[in-house]
C-alpha atoms as a PDB file:
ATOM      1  CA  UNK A   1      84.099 -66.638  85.929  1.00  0.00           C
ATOM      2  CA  UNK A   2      85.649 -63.257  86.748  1.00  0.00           C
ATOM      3  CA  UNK A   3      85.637 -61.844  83.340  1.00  0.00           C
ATOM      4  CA  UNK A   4      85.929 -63.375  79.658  1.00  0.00           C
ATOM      5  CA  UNK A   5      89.264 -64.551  77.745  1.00  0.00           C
ATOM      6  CA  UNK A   6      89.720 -61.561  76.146  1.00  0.00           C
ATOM      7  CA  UNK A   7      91.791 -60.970  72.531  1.00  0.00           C
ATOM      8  CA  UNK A   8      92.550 -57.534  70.995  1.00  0.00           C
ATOM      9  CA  UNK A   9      92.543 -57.842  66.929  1.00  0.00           C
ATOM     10  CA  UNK A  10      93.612 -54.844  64.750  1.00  0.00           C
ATOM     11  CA  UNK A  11      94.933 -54.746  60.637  1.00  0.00           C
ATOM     12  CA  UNK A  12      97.350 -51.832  60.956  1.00  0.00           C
ATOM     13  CA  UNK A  13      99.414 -50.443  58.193  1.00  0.00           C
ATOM     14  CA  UNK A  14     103.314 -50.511  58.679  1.00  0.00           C
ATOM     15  CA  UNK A  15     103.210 -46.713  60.646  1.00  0.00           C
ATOM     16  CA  UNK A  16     100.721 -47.737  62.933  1.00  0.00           C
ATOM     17  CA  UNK A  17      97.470 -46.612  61.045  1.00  0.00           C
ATOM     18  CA  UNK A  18      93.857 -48.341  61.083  1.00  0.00           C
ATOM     19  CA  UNK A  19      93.021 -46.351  57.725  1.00  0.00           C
ATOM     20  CA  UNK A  20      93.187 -43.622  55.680  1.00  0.00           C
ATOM     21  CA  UNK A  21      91.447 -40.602  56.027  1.00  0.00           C
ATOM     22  CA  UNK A  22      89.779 -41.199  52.372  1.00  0.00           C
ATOM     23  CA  UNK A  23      85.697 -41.955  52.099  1.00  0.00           C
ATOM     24  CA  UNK A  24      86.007 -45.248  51.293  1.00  0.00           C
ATOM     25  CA  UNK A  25      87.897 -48.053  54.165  1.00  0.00           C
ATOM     26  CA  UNK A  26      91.170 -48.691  53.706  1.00  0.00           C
ATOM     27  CA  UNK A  27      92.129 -52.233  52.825  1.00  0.00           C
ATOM     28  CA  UNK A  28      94.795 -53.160  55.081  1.00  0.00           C
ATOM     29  CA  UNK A  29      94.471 -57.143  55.026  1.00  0.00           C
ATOM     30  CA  UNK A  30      94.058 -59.924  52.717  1.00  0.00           C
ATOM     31  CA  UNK A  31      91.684 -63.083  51.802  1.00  0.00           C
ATOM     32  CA  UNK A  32      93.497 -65.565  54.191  1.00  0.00           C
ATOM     33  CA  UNK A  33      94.010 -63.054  57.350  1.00  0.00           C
ATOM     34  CA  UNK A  34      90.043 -62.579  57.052  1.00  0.00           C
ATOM     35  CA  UNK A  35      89.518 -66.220  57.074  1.00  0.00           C
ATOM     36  CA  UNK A  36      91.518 -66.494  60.153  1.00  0.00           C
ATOM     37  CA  UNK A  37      89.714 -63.774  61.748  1.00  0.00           C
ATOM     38  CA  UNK A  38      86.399 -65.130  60.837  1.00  0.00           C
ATOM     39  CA  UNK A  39      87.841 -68.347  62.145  1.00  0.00           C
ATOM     40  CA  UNK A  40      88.401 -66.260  65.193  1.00  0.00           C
ATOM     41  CA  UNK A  41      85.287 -64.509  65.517  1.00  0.00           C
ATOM     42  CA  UNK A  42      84.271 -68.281  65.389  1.00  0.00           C
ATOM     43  CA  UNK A  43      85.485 -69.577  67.940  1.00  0.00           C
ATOM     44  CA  UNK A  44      84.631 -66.387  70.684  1.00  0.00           C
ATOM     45  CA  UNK A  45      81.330 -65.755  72.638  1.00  0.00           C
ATOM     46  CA  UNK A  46      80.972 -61.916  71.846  1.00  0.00           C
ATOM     47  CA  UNK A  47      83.047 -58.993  69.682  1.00  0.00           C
ATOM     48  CA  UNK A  48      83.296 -55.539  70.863  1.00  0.00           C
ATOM     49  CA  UNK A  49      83.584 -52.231  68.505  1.00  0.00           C
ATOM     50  CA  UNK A  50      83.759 -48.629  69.362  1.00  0.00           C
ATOM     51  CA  UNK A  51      80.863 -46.284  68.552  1.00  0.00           C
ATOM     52  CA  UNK A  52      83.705 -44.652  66.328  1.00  0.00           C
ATOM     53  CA  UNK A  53      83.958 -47.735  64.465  1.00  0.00           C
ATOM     54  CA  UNK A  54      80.017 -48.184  64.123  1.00  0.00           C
ATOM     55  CA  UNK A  55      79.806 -44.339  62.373  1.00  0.00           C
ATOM     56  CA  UNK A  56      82.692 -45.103  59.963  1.00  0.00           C
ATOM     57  CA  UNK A  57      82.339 -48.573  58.830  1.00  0.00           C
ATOM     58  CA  UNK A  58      79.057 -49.873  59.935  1.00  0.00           C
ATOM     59  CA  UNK A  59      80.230 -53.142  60.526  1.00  0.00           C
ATOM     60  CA  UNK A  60      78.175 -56.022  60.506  1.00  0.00           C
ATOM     61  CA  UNK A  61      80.077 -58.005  63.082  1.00  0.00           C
ATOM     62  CA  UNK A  62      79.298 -61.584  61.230  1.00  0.00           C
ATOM     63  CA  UNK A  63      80.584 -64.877  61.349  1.00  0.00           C
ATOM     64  CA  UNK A  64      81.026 -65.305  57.118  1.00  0.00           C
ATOM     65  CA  UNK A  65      81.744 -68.743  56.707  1.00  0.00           C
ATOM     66  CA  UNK A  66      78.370 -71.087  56.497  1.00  0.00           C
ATOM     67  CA  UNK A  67      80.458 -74.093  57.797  1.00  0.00           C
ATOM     68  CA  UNK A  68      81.452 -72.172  60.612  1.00  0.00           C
ATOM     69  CA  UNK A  69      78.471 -70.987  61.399  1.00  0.00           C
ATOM     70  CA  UNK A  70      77.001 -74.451  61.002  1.00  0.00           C
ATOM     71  CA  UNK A  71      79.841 -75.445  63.559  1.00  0.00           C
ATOM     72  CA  UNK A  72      78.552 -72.951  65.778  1.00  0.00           C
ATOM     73  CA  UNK A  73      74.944 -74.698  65.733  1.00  0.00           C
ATOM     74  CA  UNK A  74      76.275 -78.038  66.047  1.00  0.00           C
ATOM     75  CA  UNK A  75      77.938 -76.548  69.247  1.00  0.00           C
ATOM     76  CA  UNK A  76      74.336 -75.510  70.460  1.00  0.00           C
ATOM     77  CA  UNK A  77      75.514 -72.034  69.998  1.00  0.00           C
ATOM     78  CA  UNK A  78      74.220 -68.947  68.122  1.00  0.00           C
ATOM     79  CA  UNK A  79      75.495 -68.599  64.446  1.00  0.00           C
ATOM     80  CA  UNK A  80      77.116 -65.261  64.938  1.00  0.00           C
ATOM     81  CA  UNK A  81      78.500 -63.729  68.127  1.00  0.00           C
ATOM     82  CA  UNK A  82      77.168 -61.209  70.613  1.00  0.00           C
ATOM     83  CA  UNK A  83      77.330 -57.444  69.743  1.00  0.00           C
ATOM     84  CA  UNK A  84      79.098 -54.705  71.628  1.00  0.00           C
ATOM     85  CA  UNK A  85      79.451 -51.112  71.354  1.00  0.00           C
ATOM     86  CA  UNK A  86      80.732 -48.384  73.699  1.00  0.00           C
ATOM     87  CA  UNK A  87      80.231 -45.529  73.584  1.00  0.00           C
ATOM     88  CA  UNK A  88      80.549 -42.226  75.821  1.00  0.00           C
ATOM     89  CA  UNK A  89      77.268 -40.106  74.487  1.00  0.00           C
ATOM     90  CA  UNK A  90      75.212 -42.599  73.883  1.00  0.00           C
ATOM     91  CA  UNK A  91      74.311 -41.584  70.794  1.00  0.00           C
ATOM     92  CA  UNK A  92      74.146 -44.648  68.119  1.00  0.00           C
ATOM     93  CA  UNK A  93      72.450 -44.987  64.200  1.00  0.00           C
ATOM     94  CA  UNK A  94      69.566 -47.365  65.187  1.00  0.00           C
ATOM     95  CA  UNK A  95      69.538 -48.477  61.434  1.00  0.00           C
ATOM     96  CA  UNK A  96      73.597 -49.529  61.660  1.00  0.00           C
ATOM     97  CA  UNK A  97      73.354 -53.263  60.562  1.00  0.00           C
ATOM     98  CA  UNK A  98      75.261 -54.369  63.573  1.00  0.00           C
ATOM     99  CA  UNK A  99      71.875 -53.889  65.638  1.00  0.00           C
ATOM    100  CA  UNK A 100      69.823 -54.934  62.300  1.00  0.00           C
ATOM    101  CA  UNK A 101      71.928 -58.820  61.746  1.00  0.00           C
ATOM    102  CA  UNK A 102      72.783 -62.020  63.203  1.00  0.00           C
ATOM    103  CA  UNK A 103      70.690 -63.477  66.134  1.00  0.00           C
ATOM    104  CA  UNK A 104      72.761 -63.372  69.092  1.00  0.00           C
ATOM    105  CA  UNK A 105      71.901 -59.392  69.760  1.00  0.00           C
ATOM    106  CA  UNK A 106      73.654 -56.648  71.031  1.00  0.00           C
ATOM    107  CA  UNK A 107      74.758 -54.639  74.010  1.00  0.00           C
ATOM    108  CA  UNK A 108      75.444 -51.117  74.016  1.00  0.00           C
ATOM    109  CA  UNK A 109      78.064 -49.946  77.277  1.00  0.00           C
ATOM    110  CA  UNK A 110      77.460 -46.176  77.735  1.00  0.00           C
ATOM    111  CA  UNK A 111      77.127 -43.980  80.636  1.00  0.00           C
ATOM    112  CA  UNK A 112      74.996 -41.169  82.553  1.00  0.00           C
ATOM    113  CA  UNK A 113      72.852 -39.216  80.082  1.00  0.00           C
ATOM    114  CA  UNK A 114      73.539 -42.051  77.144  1.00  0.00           C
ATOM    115  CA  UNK A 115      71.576 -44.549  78.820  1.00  0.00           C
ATOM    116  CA  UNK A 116      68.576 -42.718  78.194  1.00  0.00           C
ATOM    117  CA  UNK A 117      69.826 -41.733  74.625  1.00  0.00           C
ATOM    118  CA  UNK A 118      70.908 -44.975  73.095  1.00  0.00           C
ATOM    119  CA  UNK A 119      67.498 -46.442  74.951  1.00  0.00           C
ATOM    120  CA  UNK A 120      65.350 -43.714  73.026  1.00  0.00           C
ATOM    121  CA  UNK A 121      67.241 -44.711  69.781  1.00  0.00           C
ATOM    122  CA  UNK A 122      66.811 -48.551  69.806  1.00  0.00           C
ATOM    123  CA  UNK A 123      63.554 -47.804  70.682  1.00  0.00           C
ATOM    124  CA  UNK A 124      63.686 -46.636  67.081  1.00  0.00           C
ATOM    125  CA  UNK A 125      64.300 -49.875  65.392  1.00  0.00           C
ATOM    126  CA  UNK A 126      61.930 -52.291  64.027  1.00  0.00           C
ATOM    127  CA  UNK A 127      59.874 -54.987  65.968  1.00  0.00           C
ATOM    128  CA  UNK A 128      61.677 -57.893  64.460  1.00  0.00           C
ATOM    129  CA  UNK A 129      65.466 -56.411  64.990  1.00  0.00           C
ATOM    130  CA  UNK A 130      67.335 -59.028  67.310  1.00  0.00           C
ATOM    131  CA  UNK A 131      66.623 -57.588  71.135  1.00  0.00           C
ATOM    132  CA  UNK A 132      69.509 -55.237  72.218  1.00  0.00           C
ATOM    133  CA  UNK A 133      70.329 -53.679  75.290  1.00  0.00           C
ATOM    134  CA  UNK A 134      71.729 -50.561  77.436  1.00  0.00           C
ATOM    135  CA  UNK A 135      74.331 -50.974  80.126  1.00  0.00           C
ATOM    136  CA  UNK A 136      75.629 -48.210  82.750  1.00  0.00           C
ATOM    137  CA  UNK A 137      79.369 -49.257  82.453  1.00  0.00           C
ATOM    138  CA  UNK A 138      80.683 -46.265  84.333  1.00  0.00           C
ATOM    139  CA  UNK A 139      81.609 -42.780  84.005  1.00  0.00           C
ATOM    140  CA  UNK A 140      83.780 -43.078  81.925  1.00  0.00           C
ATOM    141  CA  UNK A 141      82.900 -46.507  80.764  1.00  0.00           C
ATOM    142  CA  UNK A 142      85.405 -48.933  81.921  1.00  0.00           C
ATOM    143  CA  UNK A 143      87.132 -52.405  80.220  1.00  0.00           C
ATOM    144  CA  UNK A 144      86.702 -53.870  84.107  1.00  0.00           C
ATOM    145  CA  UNK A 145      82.843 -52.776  83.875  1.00  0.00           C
ATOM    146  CA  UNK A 146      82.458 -53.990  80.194  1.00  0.00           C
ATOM    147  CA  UNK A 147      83.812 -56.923  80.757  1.00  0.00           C
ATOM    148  CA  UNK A 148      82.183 -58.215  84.129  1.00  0.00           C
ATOM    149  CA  UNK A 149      79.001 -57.184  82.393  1.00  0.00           C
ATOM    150  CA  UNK A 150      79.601 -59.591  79.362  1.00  0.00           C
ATOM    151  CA  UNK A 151      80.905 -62.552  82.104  1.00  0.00           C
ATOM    152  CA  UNK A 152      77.162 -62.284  83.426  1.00  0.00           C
ATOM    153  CA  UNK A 153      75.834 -62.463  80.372  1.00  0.00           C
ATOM    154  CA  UNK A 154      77.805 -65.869  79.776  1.00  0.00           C
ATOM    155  CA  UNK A 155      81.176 -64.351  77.799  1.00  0.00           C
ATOM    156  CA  UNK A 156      83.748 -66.842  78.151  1.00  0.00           C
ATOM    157  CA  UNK A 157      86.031 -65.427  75.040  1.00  0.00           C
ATOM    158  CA  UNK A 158      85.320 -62.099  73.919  1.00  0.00           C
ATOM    159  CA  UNK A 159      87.152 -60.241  70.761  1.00  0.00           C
ATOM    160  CA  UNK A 160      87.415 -56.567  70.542  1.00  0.00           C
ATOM    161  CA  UNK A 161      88.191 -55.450  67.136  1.00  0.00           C
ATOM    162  CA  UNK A 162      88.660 -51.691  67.452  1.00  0.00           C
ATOM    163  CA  UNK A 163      89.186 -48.671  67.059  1.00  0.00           C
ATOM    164  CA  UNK A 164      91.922 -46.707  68.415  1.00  0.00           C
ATOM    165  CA  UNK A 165      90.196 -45.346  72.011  1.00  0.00           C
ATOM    166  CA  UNK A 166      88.613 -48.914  72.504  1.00  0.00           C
ATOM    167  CA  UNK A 167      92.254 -50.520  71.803  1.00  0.00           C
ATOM    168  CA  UNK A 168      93.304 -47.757  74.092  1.00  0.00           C
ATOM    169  CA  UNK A 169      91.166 -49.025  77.073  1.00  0.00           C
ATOM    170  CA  UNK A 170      91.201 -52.405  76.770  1.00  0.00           C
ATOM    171  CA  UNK A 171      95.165 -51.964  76.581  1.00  0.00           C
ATOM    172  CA  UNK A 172      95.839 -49.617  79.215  1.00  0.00           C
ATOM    173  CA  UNK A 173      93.168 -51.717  81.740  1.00  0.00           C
ATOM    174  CA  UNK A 174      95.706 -54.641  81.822  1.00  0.00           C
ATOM    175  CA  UNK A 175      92.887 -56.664  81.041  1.00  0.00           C
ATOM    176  CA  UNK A 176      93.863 -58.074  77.545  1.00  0.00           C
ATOM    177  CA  UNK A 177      95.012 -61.504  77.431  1.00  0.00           C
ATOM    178  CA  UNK A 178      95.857 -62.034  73.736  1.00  0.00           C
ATOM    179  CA  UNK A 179      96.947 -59.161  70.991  1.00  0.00           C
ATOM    180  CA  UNK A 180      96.734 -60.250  67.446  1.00  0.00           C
ATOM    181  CA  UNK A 181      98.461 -57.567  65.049  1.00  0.00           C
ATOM    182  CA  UNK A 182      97.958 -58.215  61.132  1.00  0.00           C
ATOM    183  CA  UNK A 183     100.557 -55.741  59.780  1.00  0.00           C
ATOM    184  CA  UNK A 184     100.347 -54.553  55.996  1.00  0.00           C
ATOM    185  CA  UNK A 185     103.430 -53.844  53.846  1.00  0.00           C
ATOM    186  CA  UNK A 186     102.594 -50.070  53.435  1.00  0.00           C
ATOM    187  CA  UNK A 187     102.825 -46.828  54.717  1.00  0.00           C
ATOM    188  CA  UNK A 188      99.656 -44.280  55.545  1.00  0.00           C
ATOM    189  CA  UNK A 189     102.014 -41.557  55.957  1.00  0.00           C
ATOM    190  CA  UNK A 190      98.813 -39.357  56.621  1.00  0.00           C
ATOM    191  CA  UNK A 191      99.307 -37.227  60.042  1.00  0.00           C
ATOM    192  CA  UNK A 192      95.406 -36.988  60.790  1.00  0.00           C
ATOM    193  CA  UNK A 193      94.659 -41.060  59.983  1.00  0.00           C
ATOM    194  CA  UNK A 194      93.692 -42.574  62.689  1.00  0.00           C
ATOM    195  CA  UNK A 195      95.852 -44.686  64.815  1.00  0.00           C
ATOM    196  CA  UNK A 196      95.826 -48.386  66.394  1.00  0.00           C
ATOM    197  CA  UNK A 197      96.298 -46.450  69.653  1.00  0.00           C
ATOM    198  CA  UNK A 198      96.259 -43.501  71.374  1.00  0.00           C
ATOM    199  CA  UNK A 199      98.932 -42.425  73.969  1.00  0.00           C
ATOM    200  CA  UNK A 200      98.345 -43.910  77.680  1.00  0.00           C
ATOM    201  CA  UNK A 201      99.609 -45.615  80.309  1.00  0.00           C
ATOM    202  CA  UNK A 202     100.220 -48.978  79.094  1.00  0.00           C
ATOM    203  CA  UNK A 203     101.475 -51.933  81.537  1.00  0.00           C
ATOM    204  CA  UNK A 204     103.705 -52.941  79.346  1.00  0.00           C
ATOM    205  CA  UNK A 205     106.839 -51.290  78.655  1.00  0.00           C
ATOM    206  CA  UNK A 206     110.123 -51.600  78.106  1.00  0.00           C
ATOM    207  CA  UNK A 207     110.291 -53.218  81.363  1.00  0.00           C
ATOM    208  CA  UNK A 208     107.295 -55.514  81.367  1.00  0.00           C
ATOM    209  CA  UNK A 209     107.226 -56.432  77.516  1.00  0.00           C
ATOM    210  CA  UNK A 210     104.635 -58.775  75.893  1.00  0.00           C
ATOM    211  CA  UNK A 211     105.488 -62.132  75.142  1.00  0.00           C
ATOM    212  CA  UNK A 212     105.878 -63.117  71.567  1.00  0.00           C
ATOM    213  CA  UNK A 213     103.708 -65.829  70.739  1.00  0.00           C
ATOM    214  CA  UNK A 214     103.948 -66.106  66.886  1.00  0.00           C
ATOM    215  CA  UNK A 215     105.361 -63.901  64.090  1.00  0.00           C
ATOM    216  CA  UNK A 216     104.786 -65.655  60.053  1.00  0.00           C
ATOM    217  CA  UNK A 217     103.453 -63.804  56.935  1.00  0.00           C
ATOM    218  CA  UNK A 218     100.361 -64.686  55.383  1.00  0.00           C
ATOM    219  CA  UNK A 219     101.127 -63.524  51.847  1.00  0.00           C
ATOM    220  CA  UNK A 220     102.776 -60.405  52.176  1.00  0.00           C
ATOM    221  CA  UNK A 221     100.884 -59.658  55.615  1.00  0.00           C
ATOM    222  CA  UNK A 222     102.807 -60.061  58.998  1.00  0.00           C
ATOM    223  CA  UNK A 223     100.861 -61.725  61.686  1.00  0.00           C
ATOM    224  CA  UNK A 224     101.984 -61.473  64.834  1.00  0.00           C
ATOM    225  CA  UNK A 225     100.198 -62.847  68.237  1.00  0.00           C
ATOM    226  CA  UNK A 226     101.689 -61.457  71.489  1.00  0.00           C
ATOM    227  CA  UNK A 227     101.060 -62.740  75.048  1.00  0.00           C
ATOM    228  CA  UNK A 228      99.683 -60.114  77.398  1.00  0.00           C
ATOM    229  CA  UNK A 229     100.190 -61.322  80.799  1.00  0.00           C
ATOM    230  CA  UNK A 230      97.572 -63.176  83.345  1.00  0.00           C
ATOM    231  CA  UNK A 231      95.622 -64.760  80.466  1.00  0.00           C
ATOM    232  CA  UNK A 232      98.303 -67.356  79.771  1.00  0.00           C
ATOM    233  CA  UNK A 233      96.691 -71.074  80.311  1.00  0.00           C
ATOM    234  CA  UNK A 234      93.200 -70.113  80.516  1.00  0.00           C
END
């Protein structure tokens, strides 16, 4: 295998924006687009976050459903999914709970002088934290390094959920096969809130568009699913 399946999730607000730039996260889905993402998470090998998305939300990264986690047994699988964070300085929380649950572990994809810091900072957690590990993934890290990285590791379908620069590599690498977009029926309108992505040089333009899967509302969300290219049939 040259590199996992690979599908880019985001909840986006109608002008583009992942949240507001309030304390609290914005809400930006509802009860039946989770359940399909859960269903998702279900059904891939390993999620990937951004160390931006670790500070702010401190996901857990969790399948929720017990009957798709018991699925995921059955299968002779983990219950939950392998962990991934990038990140540039290397610098993580060792307490976030995405290092702290589930029992597939996690990987973190740094470079140079964050090797040694993220090392020094898991080294931090307690003895019975599932293992977790430090990868040199380039300088800057790269989707291409990630990615053959995760294939070693097993990765045959691997959903990255985020935030804006991790959309923005995986997007601009030409190395996403599926986008899924859950769109909610409001406006940030808030300059500074962060954005699904940031500007780059994106392989598909105008010219070279995506291919429109699906488009149907789940309660007043619009889901859309988008073809990216070379991942069709695999």
């Amino acid at each position: 295998m040259d590199r996992p399946y690979t599908i880019l999730s985001c909840a986006m607000s109608v002008d583009g924006r992942i949240d507001d730039t309030g304390p609290q996260r914005l809400r930006l889905s509802n009860e039946a687009d989770f359940a399909e993402i859960d269903e998702l998470r279900a059904e891939c090998d390993a999620i990937l976050v951004g160390a931006g998305t670790l500070r702010a939300d401190d996901p857990r990264l969790l399948v929720r459903s017990p009957l798709l986690r018991r699925r995921r047994r059955e299968q002779g699988r983990t219950e939950n999914l392998l962990k991934a964070v990038i990140t540039r300085s290397g610098e993580i929380d060792p307490q976030a709970r995405l290092f702290s649950t589930g029992d597939a572990g996690a990987v973190v994809y740094t470079t140079g002088a964050g090797v040694e810091i993220a090392r020094s900072a898991l080294e931090r957690r307690p003895d019975d934290d599932p293992p977790a590990d430090v990868v040199d993934a380039g300088d800057p890290p790269t989707a291409k390094a990630v990615l053959a990285d995760l294939a070693d590791r097993g990765v045959s379908r691997l959903l990255v959920e985020g935030g804006g620069h991790v959309h923005t590599l995986f997007l601009t690498s030409g190395l996403v096969d599926e986008l899924r977009l859950a769109i909610a029926p409001f406006f940030v309108g808030e300059e500074d809130a962060p954005r699904f992505v940031l500007p780059g040089a994106f392989p598909h333009t105008p010219d070279t568009p995506m291919r429109l899967l699906e488009a149907r509302a789940l309660g007043e969300v619009a889901v859309l699913r988008y073809r990216l290219g070379e991942g069709e049939g695999r």
